[in-house]
Protein backbone atom coordinates (compact mmCIF):
# COMPACT_ATOMS: atom_id res chain seq x y z
CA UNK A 1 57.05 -150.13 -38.54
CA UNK A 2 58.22 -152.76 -40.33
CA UNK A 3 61.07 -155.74 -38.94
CA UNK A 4 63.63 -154.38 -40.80
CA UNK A 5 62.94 -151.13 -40.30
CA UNK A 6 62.94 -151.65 -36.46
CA UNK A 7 66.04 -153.56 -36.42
CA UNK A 8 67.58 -150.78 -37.81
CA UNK A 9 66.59 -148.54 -35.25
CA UNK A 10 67.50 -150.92 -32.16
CA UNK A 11 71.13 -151.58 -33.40
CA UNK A 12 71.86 -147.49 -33.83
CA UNK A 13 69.83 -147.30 -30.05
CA UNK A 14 73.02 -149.56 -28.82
CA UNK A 15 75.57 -148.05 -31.35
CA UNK A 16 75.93 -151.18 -33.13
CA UNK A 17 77.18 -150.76 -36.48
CA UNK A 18 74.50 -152.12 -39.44
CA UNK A 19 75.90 -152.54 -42.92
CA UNK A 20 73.86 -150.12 -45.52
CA UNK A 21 70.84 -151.58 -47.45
CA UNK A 22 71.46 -151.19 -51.12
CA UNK A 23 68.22 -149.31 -52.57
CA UNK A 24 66.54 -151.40 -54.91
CA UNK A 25 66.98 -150.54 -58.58
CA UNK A 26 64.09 -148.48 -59.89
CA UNK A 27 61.04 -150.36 -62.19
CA UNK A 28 60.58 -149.20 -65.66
CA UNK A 29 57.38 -148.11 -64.26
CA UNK A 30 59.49 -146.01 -62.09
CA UNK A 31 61.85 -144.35 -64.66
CA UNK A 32 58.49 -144.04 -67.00
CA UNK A 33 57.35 -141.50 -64.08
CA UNK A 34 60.21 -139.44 -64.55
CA UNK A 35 59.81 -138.72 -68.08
CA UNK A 36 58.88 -135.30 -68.89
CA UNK A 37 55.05 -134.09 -69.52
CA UNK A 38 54.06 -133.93 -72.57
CA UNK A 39 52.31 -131.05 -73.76
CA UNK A 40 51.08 -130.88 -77.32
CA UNK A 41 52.01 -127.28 -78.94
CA UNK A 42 50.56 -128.19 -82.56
CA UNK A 43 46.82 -126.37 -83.20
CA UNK A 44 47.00 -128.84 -86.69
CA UNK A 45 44.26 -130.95 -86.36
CA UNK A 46 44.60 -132.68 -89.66
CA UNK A 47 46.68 -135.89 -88.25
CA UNK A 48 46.60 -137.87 -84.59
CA UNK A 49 43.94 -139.27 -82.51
CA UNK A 50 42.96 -137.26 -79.58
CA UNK A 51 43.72 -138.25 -76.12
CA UNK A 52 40.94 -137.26 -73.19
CA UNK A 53 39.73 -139.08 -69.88
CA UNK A 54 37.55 -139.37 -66.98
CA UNK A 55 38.25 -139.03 -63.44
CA UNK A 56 35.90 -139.05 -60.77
CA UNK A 57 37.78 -135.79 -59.49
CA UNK A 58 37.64 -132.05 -59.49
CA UNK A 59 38.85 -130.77 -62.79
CA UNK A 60 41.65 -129.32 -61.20
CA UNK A 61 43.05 -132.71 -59.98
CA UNK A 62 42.22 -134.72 -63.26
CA UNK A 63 44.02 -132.43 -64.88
CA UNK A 64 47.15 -132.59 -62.33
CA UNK A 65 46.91 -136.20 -61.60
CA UNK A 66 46.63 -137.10 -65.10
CA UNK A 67 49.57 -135.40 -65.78
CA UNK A 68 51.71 -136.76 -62.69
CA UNK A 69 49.94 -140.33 -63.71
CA UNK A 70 50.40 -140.97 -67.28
CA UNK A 71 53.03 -138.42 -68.05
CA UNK A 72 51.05 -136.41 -70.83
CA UNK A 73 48.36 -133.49 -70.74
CA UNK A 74 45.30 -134.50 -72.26
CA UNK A 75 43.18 -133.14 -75.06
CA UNK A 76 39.69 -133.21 -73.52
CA UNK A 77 38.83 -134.07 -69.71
CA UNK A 78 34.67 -135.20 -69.78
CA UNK A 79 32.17 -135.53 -66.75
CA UNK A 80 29.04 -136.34 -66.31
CA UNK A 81 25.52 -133.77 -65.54
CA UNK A 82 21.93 -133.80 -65.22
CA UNK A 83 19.10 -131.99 -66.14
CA UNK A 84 18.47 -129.76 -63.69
CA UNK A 85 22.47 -128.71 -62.60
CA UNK A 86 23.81 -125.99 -63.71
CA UNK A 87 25.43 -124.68 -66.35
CA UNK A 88 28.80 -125.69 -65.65
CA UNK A 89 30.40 -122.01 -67.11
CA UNK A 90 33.63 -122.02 -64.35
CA UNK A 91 34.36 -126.01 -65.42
CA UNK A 92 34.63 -124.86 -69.09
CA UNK A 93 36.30 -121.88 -68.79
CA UNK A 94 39.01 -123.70 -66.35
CA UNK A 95 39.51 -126.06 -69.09
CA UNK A 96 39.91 -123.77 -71.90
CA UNK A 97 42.36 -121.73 -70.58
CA UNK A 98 44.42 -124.52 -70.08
CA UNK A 99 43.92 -125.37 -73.55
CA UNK A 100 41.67 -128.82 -73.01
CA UNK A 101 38.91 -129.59 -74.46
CA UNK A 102 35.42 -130.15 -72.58
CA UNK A 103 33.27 -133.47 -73.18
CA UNK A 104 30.14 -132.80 -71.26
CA UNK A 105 27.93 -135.45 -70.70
CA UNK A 106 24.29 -134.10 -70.29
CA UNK A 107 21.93 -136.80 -68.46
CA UNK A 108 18.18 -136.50 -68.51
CA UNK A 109 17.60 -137.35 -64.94
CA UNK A 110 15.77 -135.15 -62.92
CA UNK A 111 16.61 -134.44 -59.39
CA UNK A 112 16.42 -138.13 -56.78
CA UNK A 113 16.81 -140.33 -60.32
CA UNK A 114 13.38 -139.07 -60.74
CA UNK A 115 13.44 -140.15 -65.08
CA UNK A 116 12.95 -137.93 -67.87
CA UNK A 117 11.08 -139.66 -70.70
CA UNK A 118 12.06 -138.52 -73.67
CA UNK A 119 8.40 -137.29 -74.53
CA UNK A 120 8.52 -134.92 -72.17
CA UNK A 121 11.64 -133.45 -73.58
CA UNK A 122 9.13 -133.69 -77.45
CA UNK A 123 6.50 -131.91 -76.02
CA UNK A 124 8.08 -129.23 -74.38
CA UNK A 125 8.05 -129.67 -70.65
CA UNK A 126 12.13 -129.26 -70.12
CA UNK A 127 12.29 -126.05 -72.87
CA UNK A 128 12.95 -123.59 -70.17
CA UNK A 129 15.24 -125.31 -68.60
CA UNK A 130 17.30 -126.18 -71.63
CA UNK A 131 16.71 -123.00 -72.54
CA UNK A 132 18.93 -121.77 -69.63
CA UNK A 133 21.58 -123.55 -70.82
CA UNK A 134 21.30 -122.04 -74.27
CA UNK A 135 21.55 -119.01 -73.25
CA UNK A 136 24.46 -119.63 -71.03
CA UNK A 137 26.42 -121.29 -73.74
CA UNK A 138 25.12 -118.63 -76.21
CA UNK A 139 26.50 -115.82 -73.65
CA UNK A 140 29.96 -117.59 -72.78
CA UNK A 141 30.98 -118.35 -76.78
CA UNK A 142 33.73 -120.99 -76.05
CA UNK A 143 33.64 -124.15 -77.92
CA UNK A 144 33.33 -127.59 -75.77
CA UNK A 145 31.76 -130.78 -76.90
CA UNK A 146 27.94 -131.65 -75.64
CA UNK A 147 27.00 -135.45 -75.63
CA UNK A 148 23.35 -135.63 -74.51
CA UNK A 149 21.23 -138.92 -73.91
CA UNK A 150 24.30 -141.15 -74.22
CA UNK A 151 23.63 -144.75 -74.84
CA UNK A 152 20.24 -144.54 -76.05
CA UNK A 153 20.41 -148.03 -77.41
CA UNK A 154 20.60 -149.76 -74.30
CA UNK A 155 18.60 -150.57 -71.76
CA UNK A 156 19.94 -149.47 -68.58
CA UNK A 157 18.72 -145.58 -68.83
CA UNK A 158 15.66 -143.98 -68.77
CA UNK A 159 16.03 -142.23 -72.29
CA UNK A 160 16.90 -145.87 -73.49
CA UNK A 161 14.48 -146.24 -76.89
CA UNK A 162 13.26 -149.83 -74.80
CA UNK A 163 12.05 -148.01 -72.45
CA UNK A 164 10.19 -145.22 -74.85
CA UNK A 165 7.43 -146.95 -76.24
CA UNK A 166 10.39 -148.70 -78.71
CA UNK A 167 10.24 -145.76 -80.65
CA UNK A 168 13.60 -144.58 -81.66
CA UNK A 169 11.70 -141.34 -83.50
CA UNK A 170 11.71 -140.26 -79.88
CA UNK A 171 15.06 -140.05 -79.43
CA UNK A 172 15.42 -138.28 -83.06
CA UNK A 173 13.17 -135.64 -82.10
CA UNK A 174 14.44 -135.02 -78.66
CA UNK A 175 17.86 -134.88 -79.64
CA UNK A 176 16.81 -132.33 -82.57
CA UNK A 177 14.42 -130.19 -80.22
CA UNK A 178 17.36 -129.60 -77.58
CA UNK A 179 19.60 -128.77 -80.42
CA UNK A 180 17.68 -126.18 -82.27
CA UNK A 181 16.75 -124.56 -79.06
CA UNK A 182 20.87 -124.12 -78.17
CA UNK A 183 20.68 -122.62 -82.02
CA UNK A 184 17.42 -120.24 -81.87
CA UNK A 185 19.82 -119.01 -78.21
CA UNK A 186 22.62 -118.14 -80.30
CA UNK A 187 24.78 -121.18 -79.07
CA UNK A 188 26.17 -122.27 -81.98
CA UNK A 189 29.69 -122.85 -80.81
CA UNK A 190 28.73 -126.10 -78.91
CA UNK A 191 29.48 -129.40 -80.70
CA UNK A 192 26.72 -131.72 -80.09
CA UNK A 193 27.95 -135.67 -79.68
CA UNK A 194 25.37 -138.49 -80.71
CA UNK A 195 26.47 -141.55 -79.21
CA UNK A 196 25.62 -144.91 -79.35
CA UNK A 197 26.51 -148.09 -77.46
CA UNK A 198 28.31 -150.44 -79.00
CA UNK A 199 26.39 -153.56 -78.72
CA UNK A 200 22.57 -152.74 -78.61
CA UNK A 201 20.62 -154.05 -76.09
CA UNK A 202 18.01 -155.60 -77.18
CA UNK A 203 19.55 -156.37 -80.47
CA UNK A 204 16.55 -155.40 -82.22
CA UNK A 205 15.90 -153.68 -85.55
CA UNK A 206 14.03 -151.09 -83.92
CA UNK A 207 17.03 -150.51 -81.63
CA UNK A 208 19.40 -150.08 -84.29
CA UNK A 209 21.16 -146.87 -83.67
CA UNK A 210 20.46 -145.97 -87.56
CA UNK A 211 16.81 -145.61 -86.59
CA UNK A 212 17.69 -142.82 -84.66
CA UNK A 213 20.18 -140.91 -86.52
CA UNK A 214 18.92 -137.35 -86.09
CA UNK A 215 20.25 -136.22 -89.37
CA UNK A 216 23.67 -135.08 -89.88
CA UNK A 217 22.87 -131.00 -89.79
CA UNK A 218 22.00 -131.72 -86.03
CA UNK A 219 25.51 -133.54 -85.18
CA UNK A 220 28.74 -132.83 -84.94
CA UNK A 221 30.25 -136.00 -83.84
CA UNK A 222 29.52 -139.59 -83.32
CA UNK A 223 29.92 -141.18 -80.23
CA UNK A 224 30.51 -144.99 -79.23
CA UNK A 225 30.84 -146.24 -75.80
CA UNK A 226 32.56 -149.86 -75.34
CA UNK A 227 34.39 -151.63 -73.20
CA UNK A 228 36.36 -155.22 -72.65
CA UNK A 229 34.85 -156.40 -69.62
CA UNK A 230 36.94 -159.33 -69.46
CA UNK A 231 35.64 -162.48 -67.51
CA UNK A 232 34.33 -159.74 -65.01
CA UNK A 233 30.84 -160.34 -65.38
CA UNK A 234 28.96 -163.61 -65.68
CA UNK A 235 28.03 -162.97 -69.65
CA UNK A 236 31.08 -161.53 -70.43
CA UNK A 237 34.22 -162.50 -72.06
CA UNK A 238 37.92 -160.98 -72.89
CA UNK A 239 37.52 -159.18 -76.06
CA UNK A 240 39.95 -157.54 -77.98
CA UNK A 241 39.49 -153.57 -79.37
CA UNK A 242 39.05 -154.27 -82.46
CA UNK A 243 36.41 -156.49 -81.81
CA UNK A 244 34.82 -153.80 -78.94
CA UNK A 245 34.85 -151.35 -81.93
CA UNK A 246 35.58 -152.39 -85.75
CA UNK A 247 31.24 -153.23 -86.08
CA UNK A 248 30.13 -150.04 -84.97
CA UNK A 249 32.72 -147.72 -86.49
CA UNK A 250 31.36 -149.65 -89.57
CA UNK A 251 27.84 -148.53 -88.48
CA UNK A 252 29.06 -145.01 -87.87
CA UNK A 253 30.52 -144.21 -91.36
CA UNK A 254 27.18 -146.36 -92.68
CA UNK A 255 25.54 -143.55 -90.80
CA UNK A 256 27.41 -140.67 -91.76
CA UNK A 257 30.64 -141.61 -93.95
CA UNK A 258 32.12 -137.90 -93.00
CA UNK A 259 31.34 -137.27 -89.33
CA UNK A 260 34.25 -137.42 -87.05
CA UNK A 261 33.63 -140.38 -84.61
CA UNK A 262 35.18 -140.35 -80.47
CA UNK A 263 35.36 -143.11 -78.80
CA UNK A 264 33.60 -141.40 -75.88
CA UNK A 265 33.45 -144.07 -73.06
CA UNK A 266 36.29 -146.75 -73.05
CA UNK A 267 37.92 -149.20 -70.90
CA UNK A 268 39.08 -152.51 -70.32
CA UNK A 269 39.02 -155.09 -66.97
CA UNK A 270 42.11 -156.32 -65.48
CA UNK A 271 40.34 -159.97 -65.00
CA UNK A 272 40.24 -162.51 -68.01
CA UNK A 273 43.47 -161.35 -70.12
CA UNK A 274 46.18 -159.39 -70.32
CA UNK A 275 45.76 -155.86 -69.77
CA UNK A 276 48.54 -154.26 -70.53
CA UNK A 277 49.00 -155.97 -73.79
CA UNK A 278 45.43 -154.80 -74.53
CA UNK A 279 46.83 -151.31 -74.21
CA UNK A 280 49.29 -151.66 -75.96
CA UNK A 281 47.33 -153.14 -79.19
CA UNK A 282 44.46 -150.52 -78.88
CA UNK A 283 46.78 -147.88 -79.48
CA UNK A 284 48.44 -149.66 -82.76
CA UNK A 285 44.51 -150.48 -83.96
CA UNK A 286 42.75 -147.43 -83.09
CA UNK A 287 45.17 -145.32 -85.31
CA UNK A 288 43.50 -148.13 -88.29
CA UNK A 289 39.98 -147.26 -87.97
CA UNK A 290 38.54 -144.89 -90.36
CA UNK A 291 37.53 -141.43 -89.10
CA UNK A 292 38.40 -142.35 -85.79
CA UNK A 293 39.61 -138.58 -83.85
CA UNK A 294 39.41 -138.89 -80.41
CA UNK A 295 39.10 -141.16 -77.47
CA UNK A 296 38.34 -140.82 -74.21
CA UNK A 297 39.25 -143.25 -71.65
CA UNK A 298 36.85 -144.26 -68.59
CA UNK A 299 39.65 -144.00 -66.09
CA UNK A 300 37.45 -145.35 -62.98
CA UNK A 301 36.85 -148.16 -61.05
CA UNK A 302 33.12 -149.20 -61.86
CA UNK A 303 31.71 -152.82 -62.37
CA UNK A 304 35.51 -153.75 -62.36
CA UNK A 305 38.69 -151.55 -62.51
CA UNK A 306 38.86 -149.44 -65.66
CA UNK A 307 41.66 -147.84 -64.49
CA UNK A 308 44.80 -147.05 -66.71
CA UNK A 309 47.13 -147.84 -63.12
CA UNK A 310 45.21 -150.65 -62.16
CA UNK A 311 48.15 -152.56 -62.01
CA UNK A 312 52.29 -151.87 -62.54
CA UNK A 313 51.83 -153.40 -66.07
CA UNK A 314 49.07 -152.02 -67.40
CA UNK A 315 50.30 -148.04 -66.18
CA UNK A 316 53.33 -148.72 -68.09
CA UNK A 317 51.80 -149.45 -71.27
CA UNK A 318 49.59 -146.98 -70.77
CA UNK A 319 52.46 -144.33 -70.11
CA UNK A 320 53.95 -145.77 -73.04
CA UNK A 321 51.51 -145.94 -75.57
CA UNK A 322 50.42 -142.08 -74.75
CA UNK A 323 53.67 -141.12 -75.78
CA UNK A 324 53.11 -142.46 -79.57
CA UNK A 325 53.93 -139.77 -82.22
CA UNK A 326 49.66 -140.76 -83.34
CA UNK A 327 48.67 -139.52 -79.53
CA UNK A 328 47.48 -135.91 -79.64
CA UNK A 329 47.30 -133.48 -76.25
CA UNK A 330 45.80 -130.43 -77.65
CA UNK A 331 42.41 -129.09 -76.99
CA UNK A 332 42.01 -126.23 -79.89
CA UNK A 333 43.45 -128.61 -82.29
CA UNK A 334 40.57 -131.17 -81.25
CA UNK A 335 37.76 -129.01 -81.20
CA UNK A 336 39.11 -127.68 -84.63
CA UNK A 337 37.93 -130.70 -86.39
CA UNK A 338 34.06 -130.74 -86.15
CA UNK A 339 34.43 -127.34 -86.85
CA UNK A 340 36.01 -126.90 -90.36
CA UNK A 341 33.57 -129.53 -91.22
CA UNK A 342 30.07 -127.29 -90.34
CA UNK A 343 28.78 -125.64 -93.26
CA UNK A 344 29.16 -122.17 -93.53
């Protein structure tokens, strides 16, 4: 119990009168939590960039905190698998009755971090278990977005083309072997999400993510994961979004001018700059770059706090910035897009 708190309580104990405490008047950030959900009604998918998130939570709760957080329903809610989980068929149906969009992230890692190489996915050794997955995409028919071997131009995974012989022909053929077996199942509802890191690491020709562009008839959008890590890390340094992004959505539309492109991992640290005017310019520049549809925001605290309520300031923007007329909320209308661009 706080002083004032048990002061309060003593002087009523001896019927001693105590003058009222004027409440204090609420925070913008306080009236910005009264505003009313938003829920996007609009299946067009021709105009707005497309709001989604992850939360290290039960479905259920990202969607509800989300909601009771940032004021707005998303578009698309993504988590993370491995090989050898299940097929997550409740997760997506949950989601697309509620009319958001699934981002599955599909991780070669076997069971105890054991690594996948990606020749074993080449030569065959994973094909019936991917083919279980096929089938049980092929068998449910609802549309949700499939990024598999995320990040394959690093060097921090297992499926990283550094740590496959430097052969990013590897990655083209694994990525093309799991798709065609989802297709030979019948699964052809799934929309499969290539997706590249930002920065490449080493920054070597043969890890240019170009060298490993499966081809477009085996994607249906590109993926770029970046983040501002501020003056969190040691080699780091406060970086603004259009300098996390502008160079590799100019390597996307190199790559494919047409393909839609999500920003499917990003974030930015609270330490080294101003946060919530970060915010607050990422949603004025993203709405600038060129084929840009959908982003999905890394809503976690990680190597440093990616959080959209790390702090007062930054929630705010955030809360305000999702409520631009750009921001879209709508699941069918996202997973529309990739669609009407597959030819028939």
């Amino acid at each position: 119990m706080n002083s004032t708190r048990r002061h309060l309580v003593s002087a009523a104990a001896m019927g001693l009168a105590w003058p009222a405490l004027a409440a204090p008047a609420p925070s913008a950030l306080d009236k910005a939590l009264k505003l009313p959900v938003l829920v996007d009604g609009s299946d067009d998918a021709a105009k707005g960039i497309f709001f989604g998130i992850f939360r290290e939570d039960a479905l259920p709760d990202v969607v509800a905190t989300t909601q009771s957080d940032l004021r707005r329903q998303p578009a698309a809610a993504m988590w993370f698998t491995r090989f050898e989980s299940a097929f997550p068929e409740s997760q997506l149906r949950f989601l697309a009755q509620r009319n958001i969009a699934a981002q599955v992230t599909w991780e070669p890692w076997g069971h105890g971090n054991k690594p996948i190489t990606l020749a074993d996915i080449v030569e065959g050794r994973w094909d019936a278990y991917i083919d279980t997955w096929a089938q049980a995409a092929a068998k449910l028919d609802l549309p949700f977005m499939l990024r598999f071997g995320h990040e394959f131009n690093g060097d921090w995974y297992p499926w990283c083309t550094v740590n496959n012989e430097r052969q990013p022909e590897l990655f083209v053929k694994a990525h093309r072997r799991v798709v065609q077996r989802f297709r030979d199942a019948g699964a052809h509802q799934v929309q499969w999400v290539w997706c590249f890191n930002n920065a490449s690491a080493p920054a070597a020709s043969w890890n240019d993510p170009r060298a490993a562009w499966p081809g477009d008839e085996f994607v249906d959008w590109i993926g770029i994961d970046g983040y501002n890590f501020g003056s969190s890390r040691s080699w780091s340094r406060w970086t603004s979004f259009a300098d996390v992004f502008s160079d590799a959505v100019a390597t996307a539309r190199a790559i494919s001018p047409d393909k839609p492109i999500v920003l499917a991992e990003l974030g930015c640290s609270e330490t080294g700059g101003d946060k919530a005017a970060w915010i607050a310019r990422m949603f004025s520049d993203i709405e600038s770059l060129p084929n840009v549809r959908a982003f999905t925001w890394f809503d976690t605290v990680k190597e440093t706090s990616w959080s959209l309520t790390s702090s007062d300031e930054s929630w705010l923007a955030a809360i305000q910035s999702l409520r631009r007329a750009s921001i879209r909320g709508n699941g069918h209308a996202l997973l529309s897009i990739s669609r009407k661009r597959r030819p028939t």
